[in-house]
PDB file of N, CA and C in Angstrom:
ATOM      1  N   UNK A   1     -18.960 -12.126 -18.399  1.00  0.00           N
ATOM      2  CA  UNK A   1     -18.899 -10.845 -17.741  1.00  0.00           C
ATOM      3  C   UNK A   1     -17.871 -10.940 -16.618  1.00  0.00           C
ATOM      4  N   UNK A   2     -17.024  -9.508 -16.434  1.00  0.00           N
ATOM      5  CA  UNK A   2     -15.940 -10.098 -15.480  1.00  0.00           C
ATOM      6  C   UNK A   2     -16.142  -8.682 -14.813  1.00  0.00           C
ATOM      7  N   UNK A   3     -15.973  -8.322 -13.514  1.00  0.00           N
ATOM      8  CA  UNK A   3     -15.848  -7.427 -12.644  1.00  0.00           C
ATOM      9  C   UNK A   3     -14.872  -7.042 -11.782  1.00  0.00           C
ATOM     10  N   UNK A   4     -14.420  -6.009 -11.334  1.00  0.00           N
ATOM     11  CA  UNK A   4     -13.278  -5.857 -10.492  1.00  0.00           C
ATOM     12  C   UNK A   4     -13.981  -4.398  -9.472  1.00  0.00           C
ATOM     13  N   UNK A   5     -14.004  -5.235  -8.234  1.00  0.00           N
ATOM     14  CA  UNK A   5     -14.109  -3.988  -7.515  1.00  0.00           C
ATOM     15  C   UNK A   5     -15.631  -3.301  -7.921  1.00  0.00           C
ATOM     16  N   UNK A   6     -16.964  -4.212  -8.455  1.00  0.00           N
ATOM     17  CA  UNK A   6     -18.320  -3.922  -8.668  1.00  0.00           C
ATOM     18  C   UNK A   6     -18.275  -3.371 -10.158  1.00  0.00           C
ATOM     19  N   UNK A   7     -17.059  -3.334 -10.650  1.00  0.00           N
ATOM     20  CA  UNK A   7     -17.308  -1.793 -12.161  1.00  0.00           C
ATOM     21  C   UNK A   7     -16.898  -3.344 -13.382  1.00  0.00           C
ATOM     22  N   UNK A   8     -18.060  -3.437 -13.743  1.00  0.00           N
ATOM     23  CA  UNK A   8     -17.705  -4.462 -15.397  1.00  0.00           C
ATOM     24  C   UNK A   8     -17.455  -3.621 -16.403  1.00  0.00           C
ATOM     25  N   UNK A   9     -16.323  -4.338 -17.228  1.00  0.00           N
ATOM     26  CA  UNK A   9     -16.288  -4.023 -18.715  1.00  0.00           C
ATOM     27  C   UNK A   9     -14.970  -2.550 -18.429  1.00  0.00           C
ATOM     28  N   UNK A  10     -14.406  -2.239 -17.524  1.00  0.00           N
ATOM     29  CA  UNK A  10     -13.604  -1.597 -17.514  1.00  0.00           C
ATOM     30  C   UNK A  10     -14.150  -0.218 -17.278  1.00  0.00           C
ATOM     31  N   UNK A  11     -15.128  -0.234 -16.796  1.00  0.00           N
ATOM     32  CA  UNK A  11     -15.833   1.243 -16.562  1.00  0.00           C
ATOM     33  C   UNK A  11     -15.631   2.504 -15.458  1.00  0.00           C
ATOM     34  N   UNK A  12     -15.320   1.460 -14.431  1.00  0.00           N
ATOM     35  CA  UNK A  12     -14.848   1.938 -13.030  1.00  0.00           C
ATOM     36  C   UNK A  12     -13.878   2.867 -12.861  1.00  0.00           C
ATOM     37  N   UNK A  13     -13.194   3.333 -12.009  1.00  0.00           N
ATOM     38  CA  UNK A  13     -12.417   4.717 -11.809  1.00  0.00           C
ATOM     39  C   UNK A  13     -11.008   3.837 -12.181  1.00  0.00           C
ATOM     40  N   UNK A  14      -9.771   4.938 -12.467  1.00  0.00           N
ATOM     41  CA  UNK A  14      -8.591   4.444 -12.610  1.00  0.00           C
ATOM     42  C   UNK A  14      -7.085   3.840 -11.459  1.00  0.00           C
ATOM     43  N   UNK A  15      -7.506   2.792 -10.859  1.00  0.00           N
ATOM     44  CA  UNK A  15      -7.088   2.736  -9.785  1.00  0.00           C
ATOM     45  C   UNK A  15      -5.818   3.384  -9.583  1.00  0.00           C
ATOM     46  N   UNK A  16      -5.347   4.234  -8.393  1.00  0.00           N
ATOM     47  CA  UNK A  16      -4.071   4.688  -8.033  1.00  0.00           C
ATOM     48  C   UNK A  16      -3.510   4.140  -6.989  1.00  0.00           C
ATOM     49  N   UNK A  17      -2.148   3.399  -7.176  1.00  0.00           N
ATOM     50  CA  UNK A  17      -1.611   2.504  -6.018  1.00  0.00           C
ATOM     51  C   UNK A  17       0.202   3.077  -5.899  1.00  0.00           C
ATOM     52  N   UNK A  18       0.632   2.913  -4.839  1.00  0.00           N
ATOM     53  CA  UNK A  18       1.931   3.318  -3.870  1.00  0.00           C
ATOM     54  C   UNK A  18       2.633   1.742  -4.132  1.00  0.00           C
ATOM     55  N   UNK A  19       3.966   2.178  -4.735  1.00  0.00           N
ATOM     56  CA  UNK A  19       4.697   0.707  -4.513  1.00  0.00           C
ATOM     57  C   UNK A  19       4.587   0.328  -2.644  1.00  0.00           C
ATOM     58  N   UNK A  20       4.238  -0.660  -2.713  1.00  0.00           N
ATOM     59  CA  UNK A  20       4.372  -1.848  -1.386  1.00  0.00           C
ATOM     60  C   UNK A  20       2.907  -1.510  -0.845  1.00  0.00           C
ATOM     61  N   UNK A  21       2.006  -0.700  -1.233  1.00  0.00           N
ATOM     62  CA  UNK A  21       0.904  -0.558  -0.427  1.00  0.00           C
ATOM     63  C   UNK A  21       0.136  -1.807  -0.847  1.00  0.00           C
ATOM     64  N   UNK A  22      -0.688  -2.258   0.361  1.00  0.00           N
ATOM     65  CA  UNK A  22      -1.392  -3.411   0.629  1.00  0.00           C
ATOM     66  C   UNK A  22      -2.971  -3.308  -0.001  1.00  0.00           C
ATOM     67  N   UNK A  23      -3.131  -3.664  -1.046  1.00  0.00           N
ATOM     68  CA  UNK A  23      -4.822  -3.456  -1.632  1.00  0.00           C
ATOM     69  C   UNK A  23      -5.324  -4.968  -1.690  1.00  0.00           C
ATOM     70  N   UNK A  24      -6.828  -4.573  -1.863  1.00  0.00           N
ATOM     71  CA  UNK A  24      -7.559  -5.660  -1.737  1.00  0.00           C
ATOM     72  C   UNK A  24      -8.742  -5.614  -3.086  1.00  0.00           C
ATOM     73  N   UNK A  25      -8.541  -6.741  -3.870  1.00  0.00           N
ATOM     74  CA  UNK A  25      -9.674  -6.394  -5.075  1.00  0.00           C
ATOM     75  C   UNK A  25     -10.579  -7.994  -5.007  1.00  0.00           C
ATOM     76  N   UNK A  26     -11.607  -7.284  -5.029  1.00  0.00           N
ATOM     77  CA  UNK A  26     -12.930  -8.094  -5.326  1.00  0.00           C
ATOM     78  C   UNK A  26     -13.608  -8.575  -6.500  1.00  0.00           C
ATOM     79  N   UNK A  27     -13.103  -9.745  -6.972  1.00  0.00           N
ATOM     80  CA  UNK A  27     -13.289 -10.114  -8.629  1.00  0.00           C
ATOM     81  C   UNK A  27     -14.343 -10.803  -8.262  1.00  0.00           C
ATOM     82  N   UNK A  28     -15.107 -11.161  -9.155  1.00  0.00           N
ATOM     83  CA  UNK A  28     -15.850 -11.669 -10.216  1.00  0.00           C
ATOM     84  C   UNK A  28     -16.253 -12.069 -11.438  1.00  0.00           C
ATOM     85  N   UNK A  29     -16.291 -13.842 -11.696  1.00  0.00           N
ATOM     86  CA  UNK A  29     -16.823 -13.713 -13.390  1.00  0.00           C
ATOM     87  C   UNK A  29     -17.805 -14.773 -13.187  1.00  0.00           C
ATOM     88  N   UNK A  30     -18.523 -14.350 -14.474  1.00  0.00           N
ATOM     89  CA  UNK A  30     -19.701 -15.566 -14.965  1.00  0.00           C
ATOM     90  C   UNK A  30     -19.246 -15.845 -16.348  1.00  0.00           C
ATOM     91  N   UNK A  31     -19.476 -16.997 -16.923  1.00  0.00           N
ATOM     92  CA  UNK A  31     -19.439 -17.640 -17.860  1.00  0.00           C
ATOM     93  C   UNK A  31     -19.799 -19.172 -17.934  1.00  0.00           C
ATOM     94  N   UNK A  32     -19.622 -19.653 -19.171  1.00  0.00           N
ATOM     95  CA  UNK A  32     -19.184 -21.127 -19.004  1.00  0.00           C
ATOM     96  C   UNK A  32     -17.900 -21.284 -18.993  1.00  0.00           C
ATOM     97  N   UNK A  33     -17.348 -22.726 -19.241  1.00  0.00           N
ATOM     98  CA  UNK A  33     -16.356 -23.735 -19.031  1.00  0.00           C
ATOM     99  C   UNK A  33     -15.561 -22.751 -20.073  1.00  0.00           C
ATOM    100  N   UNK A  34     -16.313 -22.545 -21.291  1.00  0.00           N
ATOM    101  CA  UNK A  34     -15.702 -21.938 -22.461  1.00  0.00           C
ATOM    102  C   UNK A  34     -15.067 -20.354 -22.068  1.00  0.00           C
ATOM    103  N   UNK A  35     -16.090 -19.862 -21.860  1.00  0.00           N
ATOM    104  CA  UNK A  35     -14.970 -18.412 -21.615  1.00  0.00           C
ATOM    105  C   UNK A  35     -14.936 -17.859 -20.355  1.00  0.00           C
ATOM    106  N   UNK A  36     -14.834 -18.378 -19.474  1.00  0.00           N
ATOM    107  CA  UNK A  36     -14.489 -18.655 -17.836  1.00  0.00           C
ATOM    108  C   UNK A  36     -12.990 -18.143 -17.670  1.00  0.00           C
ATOM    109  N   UNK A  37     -12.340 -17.185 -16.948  1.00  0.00           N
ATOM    110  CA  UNK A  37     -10.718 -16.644 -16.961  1.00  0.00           C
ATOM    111  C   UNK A  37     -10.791 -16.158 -15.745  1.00  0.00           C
ATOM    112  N   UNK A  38      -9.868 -17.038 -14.642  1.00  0.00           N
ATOM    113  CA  UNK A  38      -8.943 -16.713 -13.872  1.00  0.00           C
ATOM    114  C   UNK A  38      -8.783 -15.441 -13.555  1.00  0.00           C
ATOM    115  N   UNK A  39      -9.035 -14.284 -12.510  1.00  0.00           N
ATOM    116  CA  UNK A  39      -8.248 -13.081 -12.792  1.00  0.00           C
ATOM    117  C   UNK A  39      -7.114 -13.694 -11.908  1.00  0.00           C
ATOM    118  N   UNK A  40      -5.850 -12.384 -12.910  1.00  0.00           N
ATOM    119  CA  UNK A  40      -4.736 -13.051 -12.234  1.00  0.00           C
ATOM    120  C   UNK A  40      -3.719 -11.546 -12.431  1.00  0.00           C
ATOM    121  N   UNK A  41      -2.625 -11.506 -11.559  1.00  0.00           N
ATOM    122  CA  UNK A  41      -1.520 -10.480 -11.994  1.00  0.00           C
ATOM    123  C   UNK A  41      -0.388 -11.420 -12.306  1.00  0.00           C
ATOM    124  N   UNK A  42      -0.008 -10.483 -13.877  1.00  0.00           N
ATOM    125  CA  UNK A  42       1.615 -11.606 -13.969  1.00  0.00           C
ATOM    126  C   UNK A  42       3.107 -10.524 -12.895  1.00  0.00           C
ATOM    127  N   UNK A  43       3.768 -11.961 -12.805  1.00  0.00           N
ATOM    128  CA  UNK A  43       4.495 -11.131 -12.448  1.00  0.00           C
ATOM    129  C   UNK A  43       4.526 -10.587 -10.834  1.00  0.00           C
ATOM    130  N   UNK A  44       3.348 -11.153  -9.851  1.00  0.00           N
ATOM    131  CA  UNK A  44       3.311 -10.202  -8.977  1.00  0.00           C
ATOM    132  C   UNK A  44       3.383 -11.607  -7.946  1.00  0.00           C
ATOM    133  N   UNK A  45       2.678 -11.434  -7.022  1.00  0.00           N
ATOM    134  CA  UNK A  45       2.575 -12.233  -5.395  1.00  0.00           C
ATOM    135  C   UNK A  45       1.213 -11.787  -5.051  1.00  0.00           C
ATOM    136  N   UNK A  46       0.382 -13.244  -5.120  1.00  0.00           N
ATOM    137  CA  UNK A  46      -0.681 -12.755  -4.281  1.00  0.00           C
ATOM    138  C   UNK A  46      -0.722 -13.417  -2.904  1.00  0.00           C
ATOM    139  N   UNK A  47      -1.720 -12.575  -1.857  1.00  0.00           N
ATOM    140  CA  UNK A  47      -1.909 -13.819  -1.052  1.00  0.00           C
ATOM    141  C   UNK A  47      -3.729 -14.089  -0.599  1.00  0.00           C
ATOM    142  N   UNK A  48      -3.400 -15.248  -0.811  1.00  0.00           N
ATOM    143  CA  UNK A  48      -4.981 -15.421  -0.628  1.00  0.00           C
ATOM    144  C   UNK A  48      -5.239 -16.598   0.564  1.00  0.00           C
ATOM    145  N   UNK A  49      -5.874 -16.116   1.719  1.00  0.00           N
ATOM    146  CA  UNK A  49      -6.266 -16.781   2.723  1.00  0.00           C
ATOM    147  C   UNK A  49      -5.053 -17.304   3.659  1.00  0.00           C
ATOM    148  N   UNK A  50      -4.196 -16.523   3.924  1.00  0.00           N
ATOM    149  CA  UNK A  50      -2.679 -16.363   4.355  1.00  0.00           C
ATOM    150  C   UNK A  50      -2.238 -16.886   3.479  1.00  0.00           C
ATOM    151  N   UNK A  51      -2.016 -17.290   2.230  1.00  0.00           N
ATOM    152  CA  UNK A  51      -1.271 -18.213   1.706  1.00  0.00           C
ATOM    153  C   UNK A  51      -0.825 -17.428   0.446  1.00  0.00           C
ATOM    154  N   UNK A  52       0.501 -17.127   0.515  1.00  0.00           N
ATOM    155  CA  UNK A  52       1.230 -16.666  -0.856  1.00  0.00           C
ATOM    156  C   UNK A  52       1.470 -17.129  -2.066  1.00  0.00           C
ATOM    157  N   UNK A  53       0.745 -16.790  -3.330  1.00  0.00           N
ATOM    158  CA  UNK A  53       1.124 -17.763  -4.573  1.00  0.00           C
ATOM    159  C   UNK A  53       1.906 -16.236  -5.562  1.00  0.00           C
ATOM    160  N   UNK A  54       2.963 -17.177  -5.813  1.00  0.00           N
ATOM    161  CA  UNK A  54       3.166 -16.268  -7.533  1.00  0.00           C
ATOM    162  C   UNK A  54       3.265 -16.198  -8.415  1.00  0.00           C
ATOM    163  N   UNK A  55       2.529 -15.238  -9.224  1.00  0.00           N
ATOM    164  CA  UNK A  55       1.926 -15.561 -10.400  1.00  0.00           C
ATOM    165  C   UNK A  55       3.269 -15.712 -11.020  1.00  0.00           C
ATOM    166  N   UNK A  56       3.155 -16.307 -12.258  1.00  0.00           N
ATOM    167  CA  UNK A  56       4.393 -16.169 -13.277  1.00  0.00           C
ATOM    168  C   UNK A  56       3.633 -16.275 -14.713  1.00  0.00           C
ATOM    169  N   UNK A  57       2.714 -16.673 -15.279  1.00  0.00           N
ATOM    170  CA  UNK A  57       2.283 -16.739 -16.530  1.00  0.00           C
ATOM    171  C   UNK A  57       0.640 -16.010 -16.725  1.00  0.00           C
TER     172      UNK A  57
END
């Protein structure tokens, strides 16, 4: 089960975002080892806990 922002399974409203605006999303997953996934954006810059990573794959 994976969550974004409290809404699983893709249920939640359709997010609307402003190039450069600053958002904040609240993930969650359960699983095992087996189907356990990272949320991730390709392509983008996150930063998590001051610290900038970017995604590429």
């Amino acid at each position: 089960m994976h969550s974004i922002n409290g809404y699983v399974y893709g249920n939640g409203p359709l997010p609307v975002l402003d190039v450069g605006q600053r958002v904040r999303w609240d993930t969650f997953s359960l699983g095992t080892e087996v189907d356990l996934h990272t949320p991730h954006w390709h392509g983008q810059t996150v930063v998590n806990n001051g610290m900038r990573y970017r995604v590429v794959a």
